[in-house]
C-alpha atoms as a PDB file:
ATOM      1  CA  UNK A   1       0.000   0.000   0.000  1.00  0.00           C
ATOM      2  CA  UNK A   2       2.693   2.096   0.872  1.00  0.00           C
ATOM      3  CA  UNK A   3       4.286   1.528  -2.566  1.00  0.00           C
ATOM      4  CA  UNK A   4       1.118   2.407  -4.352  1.00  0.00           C
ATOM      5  CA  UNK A   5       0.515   5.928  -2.526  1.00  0.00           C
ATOM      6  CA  UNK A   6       4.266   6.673  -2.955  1.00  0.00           C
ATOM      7  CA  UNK A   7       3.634   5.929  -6.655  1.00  0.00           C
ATOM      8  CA  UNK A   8       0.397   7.905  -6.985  1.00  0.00           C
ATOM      9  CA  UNK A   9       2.448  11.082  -5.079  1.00  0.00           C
ATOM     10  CA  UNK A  10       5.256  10.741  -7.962  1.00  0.00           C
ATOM     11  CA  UNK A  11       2.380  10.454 -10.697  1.00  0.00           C
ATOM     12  CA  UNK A  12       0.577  13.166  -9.349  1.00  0.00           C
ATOM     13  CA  UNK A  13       3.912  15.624  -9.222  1.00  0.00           C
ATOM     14  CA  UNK A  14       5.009  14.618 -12.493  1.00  0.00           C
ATOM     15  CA  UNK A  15       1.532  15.644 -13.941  1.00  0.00           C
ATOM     16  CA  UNK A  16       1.790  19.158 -11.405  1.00  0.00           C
ATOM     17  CA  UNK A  17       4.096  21.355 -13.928  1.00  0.00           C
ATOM     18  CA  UNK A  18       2.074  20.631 -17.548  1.00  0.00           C
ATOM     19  CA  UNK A  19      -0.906  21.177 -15.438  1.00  0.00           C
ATOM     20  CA  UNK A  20       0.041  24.670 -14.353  1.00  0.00           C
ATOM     21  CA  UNK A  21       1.900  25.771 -16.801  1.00  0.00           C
ATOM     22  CA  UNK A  22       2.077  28.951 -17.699  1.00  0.00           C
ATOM     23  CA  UNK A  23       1.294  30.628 -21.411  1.00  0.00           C
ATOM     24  CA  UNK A  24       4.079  33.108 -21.667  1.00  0.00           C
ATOM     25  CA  UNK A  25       2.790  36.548 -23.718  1.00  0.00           C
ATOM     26  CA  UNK A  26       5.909  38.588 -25.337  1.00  0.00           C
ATOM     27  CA  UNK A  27       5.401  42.434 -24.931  1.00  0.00           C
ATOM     28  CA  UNK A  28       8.619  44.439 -26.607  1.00  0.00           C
ATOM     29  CA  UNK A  29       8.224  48.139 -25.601  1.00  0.00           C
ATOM     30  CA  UNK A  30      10.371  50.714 -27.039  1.00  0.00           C
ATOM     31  CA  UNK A  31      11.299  52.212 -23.814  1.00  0.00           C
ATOM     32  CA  UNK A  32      11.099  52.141 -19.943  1.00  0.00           C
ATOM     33  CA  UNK A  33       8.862  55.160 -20.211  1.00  0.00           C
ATOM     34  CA  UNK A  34       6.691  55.164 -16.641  1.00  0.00           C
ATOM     35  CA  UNK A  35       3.113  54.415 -18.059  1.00  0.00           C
ATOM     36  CA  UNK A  36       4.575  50.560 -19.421  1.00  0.00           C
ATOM     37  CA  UNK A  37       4.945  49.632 -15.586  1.00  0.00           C
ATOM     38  CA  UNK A  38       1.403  48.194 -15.799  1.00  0.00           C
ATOM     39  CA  UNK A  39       3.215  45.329 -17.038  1.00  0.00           C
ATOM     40  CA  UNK A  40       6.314  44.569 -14.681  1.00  0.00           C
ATOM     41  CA  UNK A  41       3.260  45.464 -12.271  1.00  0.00           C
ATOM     42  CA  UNK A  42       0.472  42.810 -13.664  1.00  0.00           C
ATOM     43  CA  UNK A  43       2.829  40.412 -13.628  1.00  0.00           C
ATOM     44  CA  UNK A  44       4.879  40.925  -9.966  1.00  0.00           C
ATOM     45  CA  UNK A  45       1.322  41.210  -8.354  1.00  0.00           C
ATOM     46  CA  UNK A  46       0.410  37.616  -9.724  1.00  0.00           C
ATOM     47  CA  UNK A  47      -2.420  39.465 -11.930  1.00  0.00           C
ATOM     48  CA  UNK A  48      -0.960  37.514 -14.492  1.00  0.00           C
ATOM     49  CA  UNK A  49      -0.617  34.274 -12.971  1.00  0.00           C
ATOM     50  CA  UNK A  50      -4.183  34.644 -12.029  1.00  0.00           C
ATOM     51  CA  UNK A  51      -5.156  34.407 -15.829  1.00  0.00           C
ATOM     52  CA  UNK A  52      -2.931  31.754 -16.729  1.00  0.00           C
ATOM     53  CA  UNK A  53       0.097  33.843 -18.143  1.00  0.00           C
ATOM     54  CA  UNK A  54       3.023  34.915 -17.772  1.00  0.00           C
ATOM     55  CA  UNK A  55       4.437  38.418 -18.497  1.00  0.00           C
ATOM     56  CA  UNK A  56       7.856  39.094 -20.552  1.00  0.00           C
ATOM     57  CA  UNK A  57       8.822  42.532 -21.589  1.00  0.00           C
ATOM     58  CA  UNK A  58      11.694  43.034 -23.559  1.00  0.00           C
ATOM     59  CA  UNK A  59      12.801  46.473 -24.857  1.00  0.00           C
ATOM     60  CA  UNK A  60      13.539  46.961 -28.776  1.00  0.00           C
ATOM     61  CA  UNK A  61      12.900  49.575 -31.156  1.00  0.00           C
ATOM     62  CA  UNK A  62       9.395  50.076 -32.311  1.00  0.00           C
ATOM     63  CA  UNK A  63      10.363  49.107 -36.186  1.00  0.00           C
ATOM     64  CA  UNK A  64      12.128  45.801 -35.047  1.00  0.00           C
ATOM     65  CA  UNK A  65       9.268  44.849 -32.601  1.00  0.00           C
ATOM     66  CA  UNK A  66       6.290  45.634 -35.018  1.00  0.00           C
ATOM     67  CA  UNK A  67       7.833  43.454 -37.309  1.00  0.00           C
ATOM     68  CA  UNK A  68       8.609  40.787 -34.614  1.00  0.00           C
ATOM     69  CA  UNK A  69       4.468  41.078 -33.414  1.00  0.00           C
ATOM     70  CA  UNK A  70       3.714  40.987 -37.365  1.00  0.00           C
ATOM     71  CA  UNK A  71       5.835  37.917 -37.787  1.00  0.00           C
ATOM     72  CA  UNK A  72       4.390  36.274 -34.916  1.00  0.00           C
ATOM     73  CA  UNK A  73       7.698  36.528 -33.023  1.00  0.00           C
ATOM     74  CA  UNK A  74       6.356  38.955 -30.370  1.00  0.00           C
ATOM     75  CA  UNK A  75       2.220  39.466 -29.160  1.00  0.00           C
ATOM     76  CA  UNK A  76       2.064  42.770 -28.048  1.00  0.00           C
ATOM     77  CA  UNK A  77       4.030  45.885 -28.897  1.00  0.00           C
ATOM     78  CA  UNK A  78       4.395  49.733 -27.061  1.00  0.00           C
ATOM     79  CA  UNK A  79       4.344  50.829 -30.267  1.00  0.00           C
ATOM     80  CA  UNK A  80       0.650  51.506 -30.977  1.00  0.00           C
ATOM     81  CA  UNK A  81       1.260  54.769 -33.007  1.00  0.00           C
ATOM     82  CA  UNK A  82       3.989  53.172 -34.860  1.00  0.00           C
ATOM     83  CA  UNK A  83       1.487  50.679 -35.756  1.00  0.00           C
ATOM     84  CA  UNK A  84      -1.285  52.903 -36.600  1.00  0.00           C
ATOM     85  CA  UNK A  85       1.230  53.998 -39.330  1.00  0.00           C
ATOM     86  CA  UNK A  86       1.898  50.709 -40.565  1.00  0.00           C
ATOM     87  CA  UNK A  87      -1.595  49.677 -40.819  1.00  0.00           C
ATOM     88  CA  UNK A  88      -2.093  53.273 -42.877  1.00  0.00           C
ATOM     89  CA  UNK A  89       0.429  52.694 -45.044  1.00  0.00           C
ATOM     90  CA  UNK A  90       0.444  49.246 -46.179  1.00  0.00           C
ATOM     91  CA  UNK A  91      -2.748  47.737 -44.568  1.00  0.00           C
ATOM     92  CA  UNK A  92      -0.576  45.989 -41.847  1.00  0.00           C
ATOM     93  CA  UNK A  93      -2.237  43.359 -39.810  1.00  0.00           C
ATOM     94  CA  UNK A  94      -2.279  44.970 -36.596  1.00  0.00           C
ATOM     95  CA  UNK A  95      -4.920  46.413 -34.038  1.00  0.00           C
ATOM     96  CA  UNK A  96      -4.564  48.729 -31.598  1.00  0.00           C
ATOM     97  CA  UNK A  97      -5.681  47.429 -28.601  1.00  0.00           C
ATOM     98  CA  UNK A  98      -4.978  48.809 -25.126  1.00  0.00           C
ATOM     99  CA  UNK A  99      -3.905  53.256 -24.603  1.00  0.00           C
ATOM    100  CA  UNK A 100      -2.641  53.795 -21.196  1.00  0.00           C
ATOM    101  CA  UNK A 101      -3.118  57.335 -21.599  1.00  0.00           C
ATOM    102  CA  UNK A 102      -5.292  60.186 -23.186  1.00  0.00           C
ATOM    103  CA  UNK A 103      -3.031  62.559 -23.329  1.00  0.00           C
ATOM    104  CA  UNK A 104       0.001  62.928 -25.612  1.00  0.00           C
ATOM    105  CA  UNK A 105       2.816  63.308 -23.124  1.00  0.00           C
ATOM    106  CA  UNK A 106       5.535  65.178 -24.720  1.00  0.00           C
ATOM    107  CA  UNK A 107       6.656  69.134 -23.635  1.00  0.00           C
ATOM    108  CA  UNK A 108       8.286  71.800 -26.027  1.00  0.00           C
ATOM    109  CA  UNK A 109      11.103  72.976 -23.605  1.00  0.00           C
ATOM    110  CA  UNK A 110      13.086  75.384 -24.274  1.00  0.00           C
ATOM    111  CA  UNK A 111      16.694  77.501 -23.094  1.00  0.00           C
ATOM    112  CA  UNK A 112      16.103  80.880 -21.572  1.00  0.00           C
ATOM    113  CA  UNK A 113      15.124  83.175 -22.674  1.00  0.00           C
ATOM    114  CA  UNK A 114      13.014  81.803 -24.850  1.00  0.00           C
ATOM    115  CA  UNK A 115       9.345  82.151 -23.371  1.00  0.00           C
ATOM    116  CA  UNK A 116       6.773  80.713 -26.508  1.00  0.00           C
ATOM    117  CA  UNK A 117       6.657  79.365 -29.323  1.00  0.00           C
ATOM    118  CA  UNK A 118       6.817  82.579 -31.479  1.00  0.00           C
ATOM    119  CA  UNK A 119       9.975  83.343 -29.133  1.00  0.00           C
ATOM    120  CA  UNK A 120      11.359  80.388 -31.018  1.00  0.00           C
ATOM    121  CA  UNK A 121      11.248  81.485 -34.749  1.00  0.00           C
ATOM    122  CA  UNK A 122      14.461  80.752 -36.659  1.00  0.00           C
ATOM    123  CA  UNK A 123      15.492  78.125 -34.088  1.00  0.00           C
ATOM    124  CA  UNK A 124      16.707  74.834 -33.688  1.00  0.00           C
ATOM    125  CA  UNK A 125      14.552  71.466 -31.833  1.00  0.00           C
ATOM    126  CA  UNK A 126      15.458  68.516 -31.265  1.00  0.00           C
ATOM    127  CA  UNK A 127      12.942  65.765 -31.968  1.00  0.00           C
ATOM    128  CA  UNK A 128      12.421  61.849 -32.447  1.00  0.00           C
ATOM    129  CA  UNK A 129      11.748  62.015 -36.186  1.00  0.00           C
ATOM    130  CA  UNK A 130      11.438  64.458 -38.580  1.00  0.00           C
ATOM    131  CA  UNK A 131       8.061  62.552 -39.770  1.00  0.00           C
ATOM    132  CA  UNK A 132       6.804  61.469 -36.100  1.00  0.00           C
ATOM    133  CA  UNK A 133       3.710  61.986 -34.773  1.00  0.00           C
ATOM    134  CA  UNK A 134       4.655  64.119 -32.143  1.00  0.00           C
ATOM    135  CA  UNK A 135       6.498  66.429 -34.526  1.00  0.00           C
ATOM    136  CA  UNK A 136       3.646  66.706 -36.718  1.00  0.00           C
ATOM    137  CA  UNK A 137       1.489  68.076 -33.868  1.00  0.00           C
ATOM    138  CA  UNK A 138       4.187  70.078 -32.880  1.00  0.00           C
ATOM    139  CA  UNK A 139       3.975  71.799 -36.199  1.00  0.00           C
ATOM    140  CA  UNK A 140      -0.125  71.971 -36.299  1.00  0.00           C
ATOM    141  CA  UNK A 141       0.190  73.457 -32.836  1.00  0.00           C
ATOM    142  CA  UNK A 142       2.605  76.127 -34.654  1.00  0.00           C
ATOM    143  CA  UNK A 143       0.459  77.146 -37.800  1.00  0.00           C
ATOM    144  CA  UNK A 144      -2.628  77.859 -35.675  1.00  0.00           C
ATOM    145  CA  UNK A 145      -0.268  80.837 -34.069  1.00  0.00           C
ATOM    146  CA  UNK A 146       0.635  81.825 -37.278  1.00  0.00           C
ATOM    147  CA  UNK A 147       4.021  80.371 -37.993  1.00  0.00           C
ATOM    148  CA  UNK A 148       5.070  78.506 -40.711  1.00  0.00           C
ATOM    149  CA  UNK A 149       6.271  75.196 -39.380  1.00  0.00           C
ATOM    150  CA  UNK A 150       8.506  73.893 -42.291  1.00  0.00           C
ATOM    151  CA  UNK A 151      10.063  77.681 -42.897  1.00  0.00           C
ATOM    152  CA  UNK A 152      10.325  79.126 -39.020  1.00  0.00           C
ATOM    153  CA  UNK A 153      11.787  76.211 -37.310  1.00  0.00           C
ATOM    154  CA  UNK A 154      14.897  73.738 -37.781  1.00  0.00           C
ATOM    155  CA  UNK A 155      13.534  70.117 -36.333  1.00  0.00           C
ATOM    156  CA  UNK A 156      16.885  67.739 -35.826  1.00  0.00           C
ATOM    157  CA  UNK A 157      15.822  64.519 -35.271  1.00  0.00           C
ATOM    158  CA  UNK A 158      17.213  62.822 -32.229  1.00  0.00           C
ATOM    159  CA  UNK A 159      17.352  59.234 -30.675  1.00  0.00           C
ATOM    160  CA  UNK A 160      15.892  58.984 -27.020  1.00  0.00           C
ATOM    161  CA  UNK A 161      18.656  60.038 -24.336  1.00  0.00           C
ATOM    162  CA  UNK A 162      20.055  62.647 -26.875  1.00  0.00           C
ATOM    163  CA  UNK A 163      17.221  65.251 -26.821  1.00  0.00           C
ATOM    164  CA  UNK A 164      17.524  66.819 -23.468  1.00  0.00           C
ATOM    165  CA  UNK A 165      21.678  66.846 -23.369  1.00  0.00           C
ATOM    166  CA  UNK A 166      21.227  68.744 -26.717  1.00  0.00           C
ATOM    167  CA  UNK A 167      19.015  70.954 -25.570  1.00  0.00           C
ATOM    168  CA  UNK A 168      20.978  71.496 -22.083  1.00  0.00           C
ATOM    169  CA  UNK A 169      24.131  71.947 -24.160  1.00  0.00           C
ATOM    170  CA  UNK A 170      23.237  74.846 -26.520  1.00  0.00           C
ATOM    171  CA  UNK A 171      23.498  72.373 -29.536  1.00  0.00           C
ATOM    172  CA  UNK A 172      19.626  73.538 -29.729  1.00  0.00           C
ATOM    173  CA  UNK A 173      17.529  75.978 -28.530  1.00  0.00           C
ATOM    174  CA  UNK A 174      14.698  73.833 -27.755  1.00  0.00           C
ATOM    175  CA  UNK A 175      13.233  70.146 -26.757  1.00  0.00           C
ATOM    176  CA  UNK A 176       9.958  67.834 -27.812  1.00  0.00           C
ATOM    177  CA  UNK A 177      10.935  66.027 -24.425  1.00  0.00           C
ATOM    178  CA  UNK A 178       9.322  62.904 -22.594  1.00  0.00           C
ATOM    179  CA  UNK A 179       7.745  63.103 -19.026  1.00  0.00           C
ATOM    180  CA  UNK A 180      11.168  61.465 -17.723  1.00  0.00           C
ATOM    181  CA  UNK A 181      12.997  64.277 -19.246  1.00  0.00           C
ATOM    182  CA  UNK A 182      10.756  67.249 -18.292  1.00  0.00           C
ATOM    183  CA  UNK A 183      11.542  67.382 -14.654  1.00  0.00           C
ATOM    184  CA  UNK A 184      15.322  67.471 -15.184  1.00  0.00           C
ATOM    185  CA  UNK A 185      15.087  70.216 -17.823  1.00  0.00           C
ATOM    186  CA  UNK A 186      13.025  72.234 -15.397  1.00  0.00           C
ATOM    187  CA  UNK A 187      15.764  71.615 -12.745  1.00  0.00           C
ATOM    188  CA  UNK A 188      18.472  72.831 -15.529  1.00  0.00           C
ATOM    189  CA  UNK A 189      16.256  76.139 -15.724  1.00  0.00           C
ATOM    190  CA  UNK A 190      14.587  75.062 -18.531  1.00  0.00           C
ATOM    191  CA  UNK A 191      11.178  76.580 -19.463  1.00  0.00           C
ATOM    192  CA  UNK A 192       7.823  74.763 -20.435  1.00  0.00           C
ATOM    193  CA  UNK A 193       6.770  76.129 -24.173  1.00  0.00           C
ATOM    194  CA  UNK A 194       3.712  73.943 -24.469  1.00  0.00           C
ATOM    195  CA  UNK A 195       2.295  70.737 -23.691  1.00  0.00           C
ATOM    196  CA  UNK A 196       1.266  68.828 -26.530  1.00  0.00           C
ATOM    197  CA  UNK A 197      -1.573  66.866 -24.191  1.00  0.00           C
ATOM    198  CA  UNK A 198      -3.510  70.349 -23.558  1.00  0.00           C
ATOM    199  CA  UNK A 199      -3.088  71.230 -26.883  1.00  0.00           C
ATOM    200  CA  UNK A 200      -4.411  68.135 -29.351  1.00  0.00           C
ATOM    201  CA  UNK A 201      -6.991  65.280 -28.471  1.00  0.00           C
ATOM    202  CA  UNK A 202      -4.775  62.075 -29.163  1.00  0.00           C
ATOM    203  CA  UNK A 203      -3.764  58.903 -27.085  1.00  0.00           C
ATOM    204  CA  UNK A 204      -0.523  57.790 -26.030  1.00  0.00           C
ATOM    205  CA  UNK A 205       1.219  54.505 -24.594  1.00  0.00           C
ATOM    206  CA  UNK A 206      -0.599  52.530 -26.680  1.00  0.00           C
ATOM    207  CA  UNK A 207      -0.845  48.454 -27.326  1.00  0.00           C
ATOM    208  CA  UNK A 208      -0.977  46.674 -30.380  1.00  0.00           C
ATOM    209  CA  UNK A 209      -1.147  43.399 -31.479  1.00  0.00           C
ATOM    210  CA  UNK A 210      -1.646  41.461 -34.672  1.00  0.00           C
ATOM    211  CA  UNK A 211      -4.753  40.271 -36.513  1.00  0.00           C
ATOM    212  CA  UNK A 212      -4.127  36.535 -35.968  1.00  0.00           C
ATOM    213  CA  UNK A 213      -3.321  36.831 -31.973  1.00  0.00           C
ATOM    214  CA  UNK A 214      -6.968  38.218 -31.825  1.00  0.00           C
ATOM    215  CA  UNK A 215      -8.312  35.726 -33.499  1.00  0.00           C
ATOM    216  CA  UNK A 216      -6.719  32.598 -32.481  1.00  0.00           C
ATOM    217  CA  UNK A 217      -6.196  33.123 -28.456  1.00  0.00           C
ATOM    218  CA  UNK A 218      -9.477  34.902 -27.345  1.00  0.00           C
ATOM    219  CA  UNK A 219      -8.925  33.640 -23.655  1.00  0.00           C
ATOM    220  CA  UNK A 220      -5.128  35.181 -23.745  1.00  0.00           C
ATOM    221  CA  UNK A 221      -6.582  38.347 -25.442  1.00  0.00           C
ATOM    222  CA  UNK A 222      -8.729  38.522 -22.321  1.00  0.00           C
ATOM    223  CA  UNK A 223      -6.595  37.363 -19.436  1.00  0.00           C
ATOM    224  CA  UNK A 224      -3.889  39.972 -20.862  1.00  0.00           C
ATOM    225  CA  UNK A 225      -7.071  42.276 -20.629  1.00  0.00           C
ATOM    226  CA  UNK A 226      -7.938  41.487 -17.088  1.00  0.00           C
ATOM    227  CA  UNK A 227      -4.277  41.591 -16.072  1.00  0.00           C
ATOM    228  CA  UNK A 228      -3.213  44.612 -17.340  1.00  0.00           C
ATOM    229  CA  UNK A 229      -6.685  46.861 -16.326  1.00  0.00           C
ATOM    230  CA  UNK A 230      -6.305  45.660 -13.144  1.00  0.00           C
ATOM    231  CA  UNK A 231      -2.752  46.763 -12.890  1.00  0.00           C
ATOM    232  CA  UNK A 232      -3.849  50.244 -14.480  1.00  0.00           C
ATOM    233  CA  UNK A 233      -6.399  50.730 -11.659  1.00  0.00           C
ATOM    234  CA  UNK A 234      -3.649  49.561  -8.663  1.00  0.00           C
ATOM    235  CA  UNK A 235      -1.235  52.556 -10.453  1.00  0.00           C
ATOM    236  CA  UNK A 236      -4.446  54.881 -10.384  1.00  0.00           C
ATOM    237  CA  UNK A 237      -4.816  54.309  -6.799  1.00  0.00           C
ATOM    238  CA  UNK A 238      -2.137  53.072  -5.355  1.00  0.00           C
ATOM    239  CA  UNK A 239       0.645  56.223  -5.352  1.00  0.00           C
ATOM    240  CA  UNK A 240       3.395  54.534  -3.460  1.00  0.00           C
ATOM    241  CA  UNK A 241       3.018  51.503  -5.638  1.00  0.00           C
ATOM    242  CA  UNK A 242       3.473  53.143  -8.571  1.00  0.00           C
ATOM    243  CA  UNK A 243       6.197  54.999  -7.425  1.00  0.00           C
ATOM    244  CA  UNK A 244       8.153  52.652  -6.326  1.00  0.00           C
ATOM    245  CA  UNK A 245       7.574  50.065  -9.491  1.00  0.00           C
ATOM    246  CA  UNK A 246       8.640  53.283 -11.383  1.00  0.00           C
ATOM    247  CA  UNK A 247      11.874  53.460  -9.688  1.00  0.00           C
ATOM    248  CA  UNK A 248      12.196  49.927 -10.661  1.00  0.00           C
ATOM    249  CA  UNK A 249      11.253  49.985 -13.763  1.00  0.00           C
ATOM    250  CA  UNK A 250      12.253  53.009 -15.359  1.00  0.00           C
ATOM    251  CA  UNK A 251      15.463  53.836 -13.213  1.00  0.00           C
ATOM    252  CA  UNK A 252      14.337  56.605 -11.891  1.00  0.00           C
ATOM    253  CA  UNK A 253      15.040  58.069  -8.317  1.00  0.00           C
ATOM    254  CA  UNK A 254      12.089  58.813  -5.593  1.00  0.00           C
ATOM    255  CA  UNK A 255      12.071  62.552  -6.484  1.00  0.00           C
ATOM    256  CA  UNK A 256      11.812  62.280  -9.930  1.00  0.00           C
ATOM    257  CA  UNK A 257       9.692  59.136  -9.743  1.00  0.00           C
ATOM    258  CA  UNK A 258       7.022  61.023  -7.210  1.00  0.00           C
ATOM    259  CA  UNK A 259       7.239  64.314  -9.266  1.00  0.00           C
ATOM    260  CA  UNK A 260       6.500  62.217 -12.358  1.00  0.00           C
ATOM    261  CA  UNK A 261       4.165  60.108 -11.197  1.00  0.00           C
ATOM    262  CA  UNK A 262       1.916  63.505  -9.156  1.00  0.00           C
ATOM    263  CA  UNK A 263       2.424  65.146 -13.092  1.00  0.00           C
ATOM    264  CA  UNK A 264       1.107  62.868 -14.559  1.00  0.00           C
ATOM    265  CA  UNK A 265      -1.673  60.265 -13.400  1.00  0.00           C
ATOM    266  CA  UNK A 266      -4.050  62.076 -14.340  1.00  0.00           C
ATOM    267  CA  UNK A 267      -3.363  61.465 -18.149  1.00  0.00           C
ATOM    268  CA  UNK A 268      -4.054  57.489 -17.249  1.00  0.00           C
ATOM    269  CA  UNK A 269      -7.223  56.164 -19.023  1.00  0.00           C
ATOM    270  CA  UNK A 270      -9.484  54.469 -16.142  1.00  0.00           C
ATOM    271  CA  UNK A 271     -10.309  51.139 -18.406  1.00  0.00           C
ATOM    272  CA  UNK A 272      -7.642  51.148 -21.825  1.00  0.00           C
ATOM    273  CA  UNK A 273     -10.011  52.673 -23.914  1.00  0.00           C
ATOM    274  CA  UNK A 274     -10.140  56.187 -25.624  1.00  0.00           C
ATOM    275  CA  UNK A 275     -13.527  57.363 -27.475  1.00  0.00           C
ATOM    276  CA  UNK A 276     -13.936  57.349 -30.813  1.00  0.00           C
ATOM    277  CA  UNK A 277     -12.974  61.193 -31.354  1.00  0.00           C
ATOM    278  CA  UNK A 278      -9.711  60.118 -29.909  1.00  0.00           C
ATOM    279  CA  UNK A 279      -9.278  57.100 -32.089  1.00  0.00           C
ATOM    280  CA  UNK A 280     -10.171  59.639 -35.298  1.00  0.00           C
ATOM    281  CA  UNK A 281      -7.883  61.908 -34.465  1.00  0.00           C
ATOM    282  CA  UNK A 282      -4.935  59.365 -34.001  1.00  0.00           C
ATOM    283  CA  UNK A 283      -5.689  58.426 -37.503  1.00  0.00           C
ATOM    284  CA  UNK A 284      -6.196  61.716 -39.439  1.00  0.00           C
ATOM    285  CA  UNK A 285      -2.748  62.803 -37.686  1.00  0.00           C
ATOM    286  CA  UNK A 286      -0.852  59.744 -39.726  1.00  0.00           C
ATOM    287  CA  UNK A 287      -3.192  60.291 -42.642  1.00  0.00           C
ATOM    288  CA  UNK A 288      -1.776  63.640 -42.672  1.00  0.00           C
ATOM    289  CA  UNK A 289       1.908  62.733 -41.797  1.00  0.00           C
ATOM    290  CA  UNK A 290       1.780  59.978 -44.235  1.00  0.00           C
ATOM    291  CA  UNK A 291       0.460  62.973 -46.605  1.00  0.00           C
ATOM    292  CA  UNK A 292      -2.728  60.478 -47.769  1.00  0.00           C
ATOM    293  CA  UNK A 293      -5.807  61.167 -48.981  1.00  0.00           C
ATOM    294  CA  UNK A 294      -7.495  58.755 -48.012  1.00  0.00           C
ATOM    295  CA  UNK A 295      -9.260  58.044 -44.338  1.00  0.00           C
ATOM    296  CA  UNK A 296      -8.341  54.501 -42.540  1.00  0.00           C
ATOM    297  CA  UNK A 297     -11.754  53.044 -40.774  1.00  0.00           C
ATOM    298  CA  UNK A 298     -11.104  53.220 -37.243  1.00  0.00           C
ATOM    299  CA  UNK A 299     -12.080  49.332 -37.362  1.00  0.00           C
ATOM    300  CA  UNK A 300      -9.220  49.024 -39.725  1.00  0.00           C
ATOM    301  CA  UNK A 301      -6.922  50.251 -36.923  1.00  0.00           C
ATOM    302  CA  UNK A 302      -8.314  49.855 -33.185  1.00  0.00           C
ATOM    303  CA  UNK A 303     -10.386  47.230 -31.445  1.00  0.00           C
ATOM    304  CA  UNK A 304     -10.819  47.948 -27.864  1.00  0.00           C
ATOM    305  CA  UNK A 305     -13.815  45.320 -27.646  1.00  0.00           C
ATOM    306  CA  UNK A 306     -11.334  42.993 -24.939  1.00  0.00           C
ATOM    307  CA  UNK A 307     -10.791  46.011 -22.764  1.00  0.00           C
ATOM    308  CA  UNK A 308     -13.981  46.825 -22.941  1.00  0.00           C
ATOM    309  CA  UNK A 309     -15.461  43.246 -21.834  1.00  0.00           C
ATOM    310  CA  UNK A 310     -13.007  42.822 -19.373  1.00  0.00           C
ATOM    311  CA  UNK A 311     -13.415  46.302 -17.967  1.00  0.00           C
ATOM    312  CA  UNK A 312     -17.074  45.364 -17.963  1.00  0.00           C
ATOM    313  CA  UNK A 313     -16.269  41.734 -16.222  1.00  0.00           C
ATOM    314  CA  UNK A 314     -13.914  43.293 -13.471  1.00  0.00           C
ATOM    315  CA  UNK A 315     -16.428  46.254 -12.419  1.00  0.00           C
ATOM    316  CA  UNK A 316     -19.477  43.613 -11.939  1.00  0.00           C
ATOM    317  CA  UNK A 317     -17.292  41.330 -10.185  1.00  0.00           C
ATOM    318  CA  UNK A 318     -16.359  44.245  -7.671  1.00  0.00           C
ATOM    319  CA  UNK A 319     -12.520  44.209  -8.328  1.00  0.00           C
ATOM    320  CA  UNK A 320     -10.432  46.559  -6.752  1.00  0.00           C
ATOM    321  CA  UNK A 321      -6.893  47.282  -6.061  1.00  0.00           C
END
């Protein structure tokens, strides 16, 4: 008897790991920016584990990780705008599924004395791409005050880590910075120009993923759903949480971390999902980047149905942080 029960515990153990094993979802991100820490944070809270997954984040530019989610390599990417393009331009299989935030957080900052953006005619800025998104808001926000973008400004395009040294250095008279960069310009005397999330209706921090994810894991698409909402409500009202995952995450020290986190919260959606206006105006930027005529359905580009159903599922079941 004693032999059968041993036999029975080494059956039953041997069965344990295949029973509880883990689906593993690939997320690349193109930078420790704060608002990604919903996933270190879904997954070190067991949110993840709860729905069967497991999270890994690795961090890769957003042209090599579209075309690692598009290949099937990767099943989520940071990159949501970047995909938005991609889908514009060449009918890309991709979805937008998941926007942290509903706000488009990048500053114009600028070396005294510079005080506006008409202060800045004839000047130099540092950007991330000539052609990016943020650049071509920059340059909307411009005309409406009566300057000519493309004639009154000189926009150097700069790889993340390079803007703000430029900008502290002379090399140019002016910044599209990050919300990890803003507080340390403002410390080097720096001056806010304008705030590109007061000034357009568009979404940032958003999640894609590709056509054949969505339709081939439906219970992944919503346990990475449930995971990650219920991480975005624990950094919505959990400060010292968030904080400290942010130090964590995106290297950054309590002061800046706090300052960053007190700046900014507010720009976090409540569920993943921005309204249709939002969505519109995503795609009529790239449209207009992309210099097209033609409009992309917003069904060609989003699908927020899993946040919304899993939003739906957490808020009946009472879930809270």
């Amino acid at each position: 008897m004693k032999k059968v029960i041993l036999l029975l515990i080494a059956i039953l153990f041997s069965v344990l790991p295949s029973a509880f094993a883990l689906d593993k979802i690939n997320i690349t991100l193109p930078s420790k920016s704060f608002q990604f820490i919903v996933f270190p944070l879904a997954q070190e809270r067991g949110y993840a584990r709860e729905e069967g997954l497991e999270f890994n984040t690795v961090v890769m530019s957003s042209t090599a990780g579209l075309q690692a989610v598009v290949a099937g390599e990767m099943d989520f990417t940071g990159s949501g705008s970047s995909a938005l393009v991609a889908v514009a331009q060449s009918g890309a299989p991709l979805k937008t599924v998941f926007a942290v935030n509903d706000q488009v957080l990048q500053w114009l900052m600028a070396r005294p004395p510079y005080a506006s953006l008409k202060d800045l005619k004839g000047k130099k800025i540092s950007v991330t791409g000539i052609a990016a998104a943020a650049t071509y808001m920059l340059k909307k926000v411009a005309a409406k005050q009566g300057l000519d973008p493309n004639k009154d400004f000189t926009f150097l395009a700069m790889p993340p880590g390079q803007r703000l040294p430029a900008v502290l250095s002379g090399t140019v008279d002016a910044g599209l910075l990050s919300s990890e960069e803003r507080f340390p310009a403002l410390d080097h005397g720096m001056k806010d120009i304008l705030y590109l999330g007061k000034e357009v209706k568009n979404s940032w921090g958003t999640i894609a993923t590709n056509d054949t994810f969505i339709k081939t894991k439906p219970k992944q698409m919503m346990g990475f759903m449930r995971a990650t909402i219920k991480a975005l409500r624990l950094i919505k009202h959990n400060r010292e949480v968030a904080i400290a995952s942010m130090m964590k995450f995106s290297e950054l020290d309590r002061d800046l971390a706090t300052r960053t986190y007190e700046g900014m919260i507010a720009s976090f959606t409540s569920n993943g999902i921005v309204d249709e206006e939002t969505q519109k105006n995503d795609l009529d930027i790239v449209r207009d980047t992309l210099n097209q005529k033609r409009d992309v359905p917003i069904s060609a580009a989003y699908d927020f149905s899993f946040a919304r159903k899993a939003d739906a599922e957490l808020t009946q079941a009472g879930w809270k942080p």
